[in-house]
Structures are given as structure tokens and as C-alpha cells.
Protein backbone atom coordinates (compact mmCIF):
# COMPACT_ATOMS: atom_id res chain seq x y z
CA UNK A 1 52.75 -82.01 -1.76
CA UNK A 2 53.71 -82.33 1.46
CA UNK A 3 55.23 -86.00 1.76
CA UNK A 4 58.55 -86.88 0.57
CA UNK A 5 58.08 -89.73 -0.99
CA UNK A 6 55.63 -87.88 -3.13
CA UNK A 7 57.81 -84.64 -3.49
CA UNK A 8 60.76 -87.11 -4.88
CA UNK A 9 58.46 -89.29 -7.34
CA UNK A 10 57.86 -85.85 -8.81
CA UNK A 11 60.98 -84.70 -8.67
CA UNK A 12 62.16 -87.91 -10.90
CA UNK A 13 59.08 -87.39 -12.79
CA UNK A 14 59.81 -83.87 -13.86
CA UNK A 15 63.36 -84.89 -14.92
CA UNK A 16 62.45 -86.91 -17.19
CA UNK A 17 60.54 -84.34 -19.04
CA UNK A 18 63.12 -82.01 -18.77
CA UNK A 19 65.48 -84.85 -20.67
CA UNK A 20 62.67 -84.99 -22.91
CA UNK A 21 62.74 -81.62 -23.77
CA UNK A 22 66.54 -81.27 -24.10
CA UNK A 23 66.24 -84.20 -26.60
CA UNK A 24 63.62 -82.50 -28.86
CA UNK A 25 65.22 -79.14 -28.57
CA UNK A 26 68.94 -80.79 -30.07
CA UNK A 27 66.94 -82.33 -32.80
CA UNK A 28 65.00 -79.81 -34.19
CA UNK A 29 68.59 -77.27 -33.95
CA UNK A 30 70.17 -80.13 -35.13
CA UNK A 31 67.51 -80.46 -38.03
CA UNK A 32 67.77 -76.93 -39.18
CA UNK A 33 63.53 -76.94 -40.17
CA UNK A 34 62.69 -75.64 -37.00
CA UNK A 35 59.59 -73.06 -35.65
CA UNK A 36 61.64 -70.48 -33.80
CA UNK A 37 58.59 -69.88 -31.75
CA UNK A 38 57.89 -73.76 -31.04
CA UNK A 39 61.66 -73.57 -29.99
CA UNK A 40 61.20 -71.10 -27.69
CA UNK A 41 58.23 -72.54 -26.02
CA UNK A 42 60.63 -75.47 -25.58
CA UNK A 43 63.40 -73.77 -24.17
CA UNK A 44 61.06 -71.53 -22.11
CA UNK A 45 59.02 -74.99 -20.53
CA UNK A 46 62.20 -76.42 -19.47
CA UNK A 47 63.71 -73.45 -17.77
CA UNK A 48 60.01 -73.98 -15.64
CA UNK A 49 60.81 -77.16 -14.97
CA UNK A 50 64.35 -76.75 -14.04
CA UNK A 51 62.97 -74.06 -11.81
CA UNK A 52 60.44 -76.19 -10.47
CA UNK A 53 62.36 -78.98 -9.73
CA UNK A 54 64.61 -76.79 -7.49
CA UNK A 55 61.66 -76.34 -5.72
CA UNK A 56 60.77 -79.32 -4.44
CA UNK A 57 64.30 -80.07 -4.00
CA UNK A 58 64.53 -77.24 -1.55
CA UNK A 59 61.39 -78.82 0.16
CA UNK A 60 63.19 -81.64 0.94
CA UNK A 61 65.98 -79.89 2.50
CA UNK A 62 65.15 -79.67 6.48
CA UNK A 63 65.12 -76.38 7.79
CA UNK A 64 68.49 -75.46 10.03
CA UNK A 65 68.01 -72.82 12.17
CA UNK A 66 70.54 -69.78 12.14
């Protein structure tokens, strides 16, 4: 992914499925019948894509020399 038009349509892409997650995540705690592994997963996917997204962020940042 080298252009930035690309690198910000994923960028707003993975966002939205880190919302996503943090939506499911508050219902199931909310719910109190939830798979404490399944949770995990969750929690554990959207840390990667919080990661991620800095990424490509930092990609779009120009590089300043020292």
C-alpha cells in the first residue's frame, strides 16, 4: 500500500471494525452470557487493529530528517 489515498481508505476502513468490535465486546460484558475465550479473541483482534492502524498512520507521516 503505497498510495495515500489507499493507505487512508484503509485506515477509515479498519476503524470501523475496530468500532465494531468495541460494540460487540460492551454487549456481550454488558450481557453477562459471555465465552471468555470468544471475548478475548475480541479484545485481542482489536488491539491488532488499533496497532495496525497506527501503522499506516505513521506511513502517512512524511519523513523529517534529523
Amino acid at each position: 500500500m503505497k498510495n495515500e489515498e489507499e493507505i487512508r481508505r484503509r485506515i477509515v476502513e479498519l476503524d470501523v471494525e475496530h468500532r465494531d468490535l468495541d460494540a460487540v465486546i460492551e454487549m456481550l460484558t454488558r450481557d453477562g452470557h459471555h465465552d471468555q475465550l470468544q471475548l478475548r479473541r475480541l479484545k485481542k483482534r482489536k488491539l491488532q487493529l488499533k496497532d495496525y492502524i497506527t501503522l499506516l498512520k505513521m506511513q502517512l507521516v512524511p519523513d523529517v530528517p534529523a
